[in-house]
C-alpha atoms as a PDB file:
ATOM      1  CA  UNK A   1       0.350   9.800 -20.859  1.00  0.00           C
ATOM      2  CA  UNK A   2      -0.530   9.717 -17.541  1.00  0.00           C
ATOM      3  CA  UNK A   3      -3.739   9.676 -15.264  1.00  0.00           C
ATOM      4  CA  UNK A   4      -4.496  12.565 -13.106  1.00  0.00           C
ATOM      5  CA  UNK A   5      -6.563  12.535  -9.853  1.00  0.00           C
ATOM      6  CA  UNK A   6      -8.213  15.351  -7.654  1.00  0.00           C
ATOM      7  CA  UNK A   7      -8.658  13.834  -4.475  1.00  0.00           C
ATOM      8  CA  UNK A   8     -10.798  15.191  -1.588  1.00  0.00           C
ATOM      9  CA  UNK A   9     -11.248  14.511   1.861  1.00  0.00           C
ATOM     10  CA  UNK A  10     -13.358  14.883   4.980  1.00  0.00           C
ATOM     11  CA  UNK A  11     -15.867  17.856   3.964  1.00  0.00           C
ATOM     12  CA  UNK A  12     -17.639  17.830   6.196  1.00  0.00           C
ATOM     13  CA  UNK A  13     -20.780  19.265   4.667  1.00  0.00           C
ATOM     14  CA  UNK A  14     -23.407  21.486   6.610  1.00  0.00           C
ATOM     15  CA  UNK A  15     -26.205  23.802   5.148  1.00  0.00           C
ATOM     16  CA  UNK A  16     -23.638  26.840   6.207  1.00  0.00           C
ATOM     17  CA  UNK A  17     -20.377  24.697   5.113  1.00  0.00           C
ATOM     18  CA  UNK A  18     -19.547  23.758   1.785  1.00  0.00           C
ATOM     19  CA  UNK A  19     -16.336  23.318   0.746  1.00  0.00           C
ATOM     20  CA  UNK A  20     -16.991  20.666  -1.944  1.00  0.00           C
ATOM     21  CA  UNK A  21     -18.736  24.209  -3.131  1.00  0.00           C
ATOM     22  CA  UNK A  22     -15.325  26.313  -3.407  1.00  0.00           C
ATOM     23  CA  UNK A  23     -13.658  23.727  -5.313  1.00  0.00           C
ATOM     24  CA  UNK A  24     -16.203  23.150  -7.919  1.00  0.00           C
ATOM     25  CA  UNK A  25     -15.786  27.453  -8.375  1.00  0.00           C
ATOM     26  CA  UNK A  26     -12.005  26.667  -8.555  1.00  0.00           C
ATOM     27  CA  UNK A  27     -12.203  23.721 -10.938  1.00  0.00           C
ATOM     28  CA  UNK A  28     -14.786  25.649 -12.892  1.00  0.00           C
ATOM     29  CA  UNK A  29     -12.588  28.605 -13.611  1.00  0.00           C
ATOM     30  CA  UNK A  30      -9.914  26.138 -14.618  1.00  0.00           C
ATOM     31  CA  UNK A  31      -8.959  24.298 -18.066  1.00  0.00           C
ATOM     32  CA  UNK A  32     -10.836  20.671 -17.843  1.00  0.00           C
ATOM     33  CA  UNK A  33      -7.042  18.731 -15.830  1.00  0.00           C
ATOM     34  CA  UNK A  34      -8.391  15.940 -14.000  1.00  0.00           C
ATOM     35  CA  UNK A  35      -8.480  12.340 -15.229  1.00  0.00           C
ATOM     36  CA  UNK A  36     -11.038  11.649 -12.151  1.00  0.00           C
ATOM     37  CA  UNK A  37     -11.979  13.426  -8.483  1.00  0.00           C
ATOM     38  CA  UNK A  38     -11.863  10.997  -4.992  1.00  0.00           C
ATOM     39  CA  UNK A  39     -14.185  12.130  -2.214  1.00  0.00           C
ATOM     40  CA  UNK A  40     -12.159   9.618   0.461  1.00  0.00           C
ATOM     41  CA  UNK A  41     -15.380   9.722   3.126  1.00  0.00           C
ATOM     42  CA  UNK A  42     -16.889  12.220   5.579  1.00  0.00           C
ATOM     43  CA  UNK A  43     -18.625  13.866   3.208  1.00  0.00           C
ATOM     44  CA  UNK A  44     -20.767  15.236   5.568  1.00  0.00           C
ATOM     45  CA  UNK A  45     -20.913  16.154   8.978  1.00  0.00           C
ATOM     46  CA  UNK A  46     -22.795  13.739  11.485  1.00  0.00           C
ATOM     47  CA  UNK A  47     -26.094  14.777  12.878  1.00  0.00           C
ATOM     48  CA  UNK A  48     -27.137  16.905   9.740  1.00  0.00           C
ATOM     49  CA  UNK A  49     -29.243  15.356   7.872  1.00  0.00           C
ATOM     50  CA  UNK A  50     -30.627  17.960   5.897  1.00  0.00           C
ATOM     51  CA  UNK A  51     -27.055  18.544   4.316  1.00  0.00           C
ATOM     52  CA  UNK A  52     -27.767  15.780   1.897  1.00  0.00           C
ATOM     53  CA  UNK A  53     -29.867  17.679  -0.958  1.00  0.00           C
ATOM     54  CA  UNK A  54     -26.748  20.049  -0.547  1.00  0.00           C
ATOM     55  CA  UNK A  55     -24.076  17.685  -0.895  1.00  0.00           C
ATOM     56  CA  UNK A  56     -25.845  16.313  -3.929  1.00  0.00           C
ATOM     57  CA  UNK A  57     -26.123  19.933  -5.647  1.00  0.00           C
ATOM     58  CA  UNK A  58     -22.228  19.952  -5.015  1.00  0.00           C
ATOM     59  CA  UNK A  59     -20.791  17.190  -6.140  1.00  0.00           C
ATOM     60  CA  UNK A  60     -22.839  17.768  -9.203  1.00  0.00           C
ATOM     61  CA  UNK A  61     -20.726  20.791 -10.307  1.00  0.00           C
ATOM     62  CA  UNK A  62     -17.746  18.597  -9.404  1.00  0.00           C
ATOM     63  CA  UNK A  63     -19.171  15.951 -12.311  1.00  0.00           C
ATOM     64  CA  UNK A  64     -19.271  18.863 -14.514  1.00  0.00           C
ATOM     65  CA  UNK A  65     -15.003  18.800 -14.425  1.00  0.00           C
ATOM     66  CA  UNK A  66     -14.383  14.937 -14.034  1.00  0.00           C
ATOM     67  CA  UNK A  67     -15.539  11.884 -12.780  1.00  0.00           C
ATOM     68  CA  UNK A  68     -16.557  11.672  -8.886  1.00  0.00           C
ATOM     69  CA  UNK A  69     -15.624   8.813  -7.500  1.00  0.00           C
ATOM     70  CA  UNK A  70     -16.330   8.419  -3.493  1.00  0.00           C
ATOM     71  CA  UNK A  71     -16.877   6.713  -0.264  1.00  0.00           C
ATOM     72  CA  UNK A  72     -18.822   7.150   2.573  1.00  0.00           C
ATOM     73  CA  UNK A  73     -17.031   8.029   6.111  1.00  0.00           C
ATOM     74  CA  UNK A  74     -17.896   7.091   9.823  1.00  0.00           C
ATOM     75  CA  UNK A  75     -19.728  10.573   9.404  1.00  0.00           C
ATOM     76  CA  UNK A  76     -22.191   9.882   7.165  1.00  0.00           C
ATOM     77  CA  UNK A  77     -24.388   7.093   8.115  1.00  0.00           C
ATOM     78  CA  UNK A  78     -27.538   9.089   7.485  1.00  0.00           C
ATOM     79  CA  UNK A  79     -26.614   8.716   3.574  1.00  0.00           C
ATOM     80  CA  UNK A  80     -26.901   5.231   3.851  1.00  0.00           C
ATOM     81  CA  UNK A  81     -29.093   4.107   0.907  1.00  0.00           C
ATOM     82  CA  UNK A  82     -28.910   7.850  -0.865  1.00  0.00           C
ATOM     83  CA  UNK A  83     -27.982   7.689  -4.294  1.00  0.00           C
ATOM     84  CA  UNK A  84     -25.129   9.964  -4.237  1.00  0.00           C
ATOM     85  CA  UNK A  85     -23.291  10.723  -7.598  1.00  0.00           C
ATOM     86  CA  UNK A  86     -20.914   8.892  -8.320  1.00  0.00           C
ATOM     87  CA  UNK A  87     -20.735   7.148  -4.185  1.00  0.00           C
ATOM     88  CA  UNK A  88     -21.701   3.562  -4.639  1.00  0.00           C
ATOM     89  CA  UNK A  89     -24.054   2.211  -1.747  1.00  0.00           C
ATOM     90  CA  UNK A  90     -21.790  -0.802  -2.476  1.00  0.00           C
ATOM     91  CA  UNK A  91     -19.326  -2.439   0.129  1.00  0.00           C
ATOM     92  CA  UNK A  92     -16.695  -2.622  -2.853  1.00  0.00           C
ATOM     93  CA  UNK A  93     -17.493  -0.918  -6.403  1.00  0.00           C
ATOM     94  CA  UNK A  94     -14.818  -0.494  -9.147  1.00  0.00           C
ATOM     95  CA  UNK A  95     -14.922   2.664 -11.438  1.00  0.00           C
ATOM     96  CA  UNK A  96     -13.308   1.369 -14.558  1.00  0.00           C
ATOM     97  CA  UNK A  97     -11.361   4.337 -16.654  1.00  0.00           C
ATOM     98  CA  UNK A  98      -9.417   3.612 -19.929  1.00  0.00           C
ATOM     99  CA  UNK A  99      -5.702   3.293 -18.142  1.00  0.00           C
ATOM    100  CA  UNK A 100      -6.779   1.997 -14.318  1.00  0.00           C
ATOM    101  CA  UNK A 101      -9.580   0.861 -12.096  1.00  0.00           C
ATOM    102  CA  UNK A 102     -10.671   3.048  -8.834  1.00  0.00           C
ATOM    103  CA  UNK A 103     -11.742   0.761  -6.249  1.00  0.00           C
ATOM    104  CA  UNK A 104     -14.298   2.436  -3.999  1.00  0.00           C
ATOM    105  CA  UNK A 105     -13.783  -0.185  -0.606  1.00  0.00           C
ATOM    106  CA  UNK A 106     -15.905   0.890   2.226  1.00  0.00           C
ATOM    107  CA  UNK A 107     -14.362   0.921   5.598  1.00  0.00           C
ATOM    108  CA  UNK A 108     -16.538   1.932   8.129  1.00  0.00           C
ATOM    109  CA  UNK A 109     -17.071   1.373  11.245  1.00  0.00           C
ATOM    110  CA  UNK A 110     -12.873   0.919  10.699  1.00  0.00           C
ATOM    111  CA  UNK A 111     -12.969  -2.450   9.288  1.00  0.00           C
ATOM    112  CA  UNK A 112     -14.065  -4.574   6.624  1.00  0.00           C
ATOM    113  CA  UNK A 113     -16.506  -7.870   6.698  1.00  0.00           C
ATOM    114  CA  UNK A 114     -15.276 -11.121   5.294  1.00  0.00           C
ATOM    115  CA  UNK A 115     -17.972 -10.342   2.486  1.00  0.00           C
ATOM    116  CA  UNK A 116     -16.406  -7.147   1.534  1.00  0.00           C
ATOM    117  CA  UNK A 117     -12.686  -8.763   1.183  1.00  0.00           C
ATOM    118  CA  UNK A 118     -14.235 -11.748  -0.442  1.00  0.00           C
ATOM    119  CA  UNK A 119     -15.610  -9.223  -3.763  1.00  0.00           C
ATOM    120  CA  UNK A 120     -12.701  -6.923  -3.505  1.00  0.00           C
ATOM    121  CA  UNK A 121     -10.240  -9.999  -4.023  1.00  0.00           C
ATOM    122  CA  UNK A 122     -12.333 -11.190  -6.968  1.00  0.00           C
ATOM    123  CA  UNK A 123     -12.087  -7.125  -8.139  1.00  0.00           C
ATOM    124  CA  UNK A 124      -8.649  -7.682  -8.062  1.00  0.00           C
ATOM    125  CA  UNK A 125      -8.092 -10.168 -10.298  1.00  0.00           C
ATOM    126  CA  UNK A 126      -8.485  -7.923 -13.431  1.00  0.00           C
ATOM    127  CA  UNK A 127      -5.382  -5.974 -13.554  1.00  0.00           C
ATOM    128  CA  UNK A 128      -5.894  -2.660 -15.910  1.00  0.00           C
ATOM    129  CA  UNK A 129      -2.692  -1.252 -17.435  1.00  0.00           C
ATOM    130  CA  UNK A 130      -1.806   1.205 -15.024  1.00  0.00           C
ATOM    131  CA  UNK A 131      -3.366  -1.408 -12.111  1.00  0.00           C
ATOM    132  CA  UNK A 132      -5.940  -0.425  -9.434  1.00  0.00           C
ATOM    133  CA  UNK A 133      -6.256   2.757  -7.142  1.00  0.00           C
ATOM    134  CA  UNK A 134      -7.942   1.962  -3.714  1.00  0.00           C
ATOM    135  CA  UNK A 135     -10.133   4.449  -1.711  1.00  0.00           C
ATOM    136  CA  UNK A 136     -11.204   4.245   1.704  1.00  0.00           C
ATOM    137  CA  UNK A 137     -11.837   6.299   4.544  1.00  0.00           C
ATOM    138  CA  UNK A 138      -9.783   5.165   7.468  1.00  0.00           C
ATOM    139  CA  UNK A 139      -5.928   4.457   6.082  1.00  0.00           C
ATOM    140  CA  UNK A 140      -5.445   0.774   6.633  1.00  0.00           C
ATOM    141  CA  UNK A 141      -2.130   1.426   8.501  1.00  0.00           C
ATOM    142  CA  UNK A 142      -1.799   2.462  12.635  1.00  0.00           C
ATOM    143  CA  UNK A 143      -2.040   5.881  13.889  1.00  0.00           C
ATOM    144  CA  UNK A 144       1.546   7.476  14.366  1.00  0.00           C
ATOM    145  CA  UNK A 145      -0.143  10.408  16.817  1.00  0.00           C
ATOM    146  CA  UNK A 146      -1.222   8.478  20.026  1.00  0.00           C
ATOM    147  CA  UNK A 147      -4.563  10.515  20.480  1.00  0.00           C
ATOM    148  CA  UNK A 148      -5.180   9.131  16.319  1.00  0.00           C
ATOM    149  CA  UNK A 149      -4.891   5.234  17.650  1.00  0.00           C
ATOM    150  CA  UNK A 150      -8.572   5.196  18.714  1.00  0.00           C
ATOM    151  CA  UNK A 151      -9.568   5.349  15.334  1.00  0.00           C
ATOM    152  CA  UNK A 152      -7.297   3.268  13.731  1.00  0.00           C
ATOM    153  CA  UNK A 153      -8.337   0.540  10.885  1.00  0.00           C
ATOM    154  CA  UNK A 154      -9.025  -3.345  12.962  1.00  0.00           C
ATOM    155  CA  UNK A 155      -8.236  -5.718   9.989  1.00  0.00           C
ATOM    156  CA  UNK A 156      -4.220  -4.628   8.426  1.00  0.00           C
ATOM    157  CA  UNK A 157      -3.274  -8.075   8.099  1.00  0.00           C
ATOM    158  CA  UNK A 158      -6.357  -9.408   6.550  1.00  0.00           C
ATOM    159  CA  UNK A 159      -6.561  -6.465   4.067  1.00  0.00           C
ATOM    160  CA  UNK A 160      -2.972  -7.205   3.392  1.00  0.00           C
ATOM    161  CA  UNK A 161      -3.014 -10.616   2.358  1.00  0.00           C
ATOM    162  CA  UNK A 162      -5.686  -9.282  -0.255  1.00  0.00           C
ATOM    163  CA  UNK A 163      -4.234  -6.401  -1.856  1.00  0.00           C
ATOM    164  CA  UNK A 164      -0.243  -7.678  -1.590  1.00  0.00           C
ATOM    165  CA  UNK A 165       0.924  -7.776  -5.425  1.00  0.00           C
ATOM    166  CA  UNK A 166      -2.649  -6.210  -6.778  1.00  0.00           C
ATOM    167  CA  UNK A 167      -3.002  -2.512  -5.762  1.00  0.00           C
ATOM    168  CA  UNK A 168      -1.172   0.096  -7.205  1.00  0.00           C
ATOM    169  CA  UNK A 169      -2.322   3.264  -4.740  1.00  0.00           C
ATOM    170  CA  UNK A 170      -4.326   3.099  -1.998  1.00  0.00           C
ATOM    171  CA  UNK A 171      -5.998   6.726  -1.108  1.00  0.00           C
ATOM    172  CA  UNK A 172      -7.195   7.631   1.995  1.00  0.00           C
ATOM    173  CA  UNK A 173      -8.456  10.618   4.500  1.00  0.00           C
ATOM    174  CA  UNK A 174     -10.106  10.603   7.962  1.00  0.00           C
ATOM    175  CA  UNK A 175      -7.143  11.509   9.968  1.00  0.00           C
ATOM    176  CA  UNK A 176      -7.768  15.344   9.052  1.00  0.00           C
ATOM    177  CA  UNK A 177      -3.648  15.805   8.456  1.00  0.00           C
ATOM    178  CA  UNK A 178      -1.789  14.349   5.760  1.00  0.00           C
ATOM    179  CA  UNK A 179       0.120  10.934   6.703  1.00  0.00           C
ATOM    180  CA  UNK A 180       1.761   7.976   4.422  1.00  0.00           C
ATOM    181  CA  UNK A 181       2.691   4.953   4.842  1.00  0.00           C
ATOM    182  CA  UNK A 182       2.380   1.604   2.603  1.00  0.00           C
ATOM    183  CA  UNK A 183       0.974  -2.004   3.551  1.00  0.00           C
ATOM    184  CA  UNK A 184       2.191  -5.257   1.892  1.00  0.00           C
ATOM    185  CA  UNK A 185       4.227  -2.564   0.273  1.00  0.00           C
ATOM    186  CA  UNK A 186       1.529  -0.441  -1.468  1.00  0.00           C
ATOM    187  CA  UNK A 187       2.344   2.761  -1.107  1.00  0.00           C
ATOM    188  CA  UNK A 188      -1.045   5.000   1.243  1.00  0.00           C
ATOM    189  CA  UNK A 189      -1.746   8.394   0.910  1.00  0.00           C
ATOM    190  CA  UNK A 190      -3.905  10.061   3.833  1.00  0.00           C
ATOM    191  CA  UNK A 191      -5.319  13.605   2.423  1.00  0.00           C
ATOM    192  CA  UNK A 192      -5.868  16.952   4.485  1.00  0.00           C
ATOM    193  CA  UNK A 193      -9.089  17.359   4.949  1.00  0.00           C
ATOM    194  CA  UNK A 194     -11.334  20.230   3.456  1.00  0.00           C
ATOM    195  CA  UNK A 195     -13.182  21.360   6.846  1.00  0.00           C
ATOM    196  CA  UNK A 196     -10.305  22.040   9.034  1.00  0.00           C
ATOM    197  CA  UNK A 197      -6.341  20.394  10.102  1.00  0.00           C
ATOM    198  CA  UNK A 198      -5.704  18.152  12.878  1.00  0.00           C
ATOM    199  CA  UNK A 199      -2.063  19.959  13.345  1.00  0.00           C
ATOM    200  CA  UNK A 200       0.220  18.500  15.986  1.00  0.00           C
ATOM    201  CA  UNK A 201       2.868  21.117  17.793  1.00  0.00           C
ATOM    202  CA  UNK A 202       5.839  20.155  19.314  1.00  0.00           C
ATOM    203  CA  UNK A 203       5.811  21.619  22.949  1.00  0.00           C
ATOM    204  CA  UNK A 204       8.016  20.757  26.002  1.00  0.00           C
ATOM    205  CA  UNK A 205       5.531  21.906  28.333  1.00  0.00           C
ATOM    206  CA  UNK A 206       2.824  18.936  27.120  1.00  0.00           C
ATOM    207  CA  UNK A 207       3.270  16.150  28.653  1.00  0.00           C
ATOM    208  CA  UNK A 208       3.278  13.771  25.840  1.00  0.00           C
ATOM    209  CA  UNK A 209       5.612  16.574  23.975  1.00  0.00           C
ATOM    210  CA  UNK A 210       2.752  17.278  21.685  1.00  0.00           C
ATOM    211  CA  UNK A 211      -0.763  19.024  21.495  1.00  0.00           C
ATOM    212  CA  UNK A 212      -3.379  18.851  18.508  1.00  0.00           C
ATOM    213  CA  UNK A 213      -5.542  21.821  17.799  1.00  0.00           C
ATOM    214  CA  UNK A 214      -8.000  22.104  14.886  1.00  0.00           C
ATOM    215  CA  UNK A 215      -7.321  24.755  12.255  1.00  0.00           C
ATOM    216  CA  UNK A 216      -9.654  25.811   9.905  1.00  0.00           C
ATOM    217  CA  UNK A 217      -8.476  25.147   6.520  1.00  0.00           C
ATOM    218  CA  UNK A 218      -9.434  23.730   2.864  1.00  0.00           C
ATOM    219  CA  UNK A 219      -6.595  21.301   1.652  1.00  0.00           C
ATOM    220  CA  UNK A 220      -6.730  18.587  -1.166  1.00  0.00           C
ATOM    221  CA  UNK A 221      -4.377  16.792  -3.337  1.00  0.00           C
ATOM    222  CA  UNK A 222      -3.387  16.177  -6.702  1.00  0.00           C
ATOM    223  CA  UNK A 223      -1.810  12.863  -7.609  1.00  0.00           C
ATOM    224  CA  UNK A 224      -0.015  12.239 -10.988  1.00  0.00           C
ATOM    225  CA  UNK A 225      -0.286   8.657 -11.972  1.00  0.00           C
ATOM    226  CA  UNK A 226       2.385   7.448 -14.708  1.00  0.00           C
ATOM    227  CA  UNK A 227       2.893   3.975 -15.895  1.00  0.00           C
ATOM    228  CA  UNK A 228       5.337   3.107 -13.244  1.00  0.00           C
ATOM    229  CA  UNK A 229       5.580   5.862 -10.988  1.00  0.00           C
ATOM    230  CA  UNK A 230       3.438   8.884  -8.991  1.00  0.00           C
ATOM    231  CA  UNK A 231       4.017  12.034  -7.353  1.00  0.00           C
ATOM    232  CA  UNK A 232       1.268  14.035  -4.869  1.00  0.00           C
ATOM    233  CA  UNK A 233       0.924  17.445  -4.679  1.00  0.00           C
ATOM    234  CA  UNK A 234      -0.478  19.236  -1.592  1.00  0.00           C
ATOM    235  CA  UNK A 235      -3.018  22.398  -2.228  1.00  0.00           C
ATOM    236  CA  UNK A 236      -4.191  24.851   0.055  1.00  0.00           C
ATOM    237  CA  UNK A 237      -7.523  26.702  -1.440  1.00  0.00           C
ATOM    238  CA  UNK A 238      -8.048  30.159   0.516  1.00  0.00           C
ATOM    239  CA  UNK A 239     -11.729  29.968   0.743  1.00  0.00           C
ATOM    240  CA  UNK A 240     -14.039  32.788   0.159  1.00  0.00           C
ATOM    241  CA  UNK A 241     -17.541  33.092   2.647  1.00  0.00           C
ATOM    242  CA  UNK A 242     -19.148  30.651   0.621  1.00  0.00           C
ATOM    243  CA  UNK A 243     -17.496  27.964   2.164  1.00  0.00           C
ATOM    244  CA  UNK A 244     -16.954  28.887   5.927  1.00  0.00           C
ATOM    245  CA  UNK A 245     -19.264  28.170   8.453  1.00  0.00           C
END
């Protein structure tokens, strides 16, 4: 049997934005499917403050269909020291489930104190069945999109040496598009965001051959854990007014 997680990215949240909100209606209209949700960071948008109470209410309806598990993003600094369900105010925190261990690791400002890699390697050392799932905001891997390379993760070979061997999946957001890659071959997943689509267009008129322009859009992902293997899905929720700025 395998282990099925919901992950979300990059909400975003504003009093007049809430897409955390649509997908606890979706999920709510649903059979209970989900082993565990991942918020992977930016849960809310910078400089609102008073979208806190709000986030709170939402993830709250997401507890009512699984477990939350989440980390903060370079976004939401004004939630540090919040109790948010289930989003440790921990540098490293491990959610321990029947068949695997999430890892919540946090990354921001884009890299992680010798402190933090210190308790995530001793995290490490107790491997569950089906092994540990890493989240993080920023993927720990470098931009492929030039104008992305500004906000790359600083410490990939440090992080490396730690997680070589030990991590089965790490998950990640941030980029608002999705990208993969792997480090000290485990395999990284980068989710769509659910506020709106970094999407890059070919264009022989751009210099660079490229442009990025933001589309609004809410996207998650489902990933499938089995014993030895995974698969990701990619969902595109049509949202309704309550969710749209």
């Amino acid at each position: 049997m395998g282990f099925k997680i919901l992950q979300l990215s990059d909400p975003h949240t504003t009093a007049s934005h809430r897409p955390l909100r649509e997908v606890g209606a979706y999920l709510l209209r649903r059979p209970k499917e989900y082993d565990a949700i991942v918020l992977s960071g930016d849960l809310t948008q910078r400089g609102h403050a008073e979208a806190t109470g709000i986030l709170i209410e939402d993830i709250e309806v997401l507890q009512r269909c699984a477990p939350v598990v989440g980390v903060k993003g370079n976004h939401d600094g004004h939630l540090s020291g919040v109790q948010v369900p289930g989003v440790s105010n921990e540098k490293v925190f491990a959610y321990k489930f029947a068949q695997l261990s999430i890892v919540a690791l946090d990354s921001n400002p884009g890299q992680i104190d010798a402190e933090a890699l210190t308790l995530l390697d001793s995290l490490l050392d107790d491997q569950p069945a089906f092994g540990h799932v890493l989240v993080m905001h920023h993927p720990p891997f470098p931009a492929a999109m030039p104008d992305l390379i500004r906000e790359d993760f600083d410490q990939c070979q440090e992080f490396a040496k730690v997680i070589e061997g030990r991590v089965r999946l790490i998950l990640s957001g941030h980029y608002h598009q999705i990208s993969a890659g792997s480090v000290a071959g485990v395999p990284v997943w980068s989710a769509p965001a659910l506020s709106y689509q970094r999407c890059v267009t070919a264009d022989l008129d751009v210099p660079d051959g490229w442009q990025e322009s933001p589309r609004e859009s809410s996207e998650f992902c489902v990933i499938d854990l089995g014993e030895t293997d995974f698969q990701v899905a990619h969902v595109h929720l049509e949202p309704t007014n309550g969710g749209k700025k």
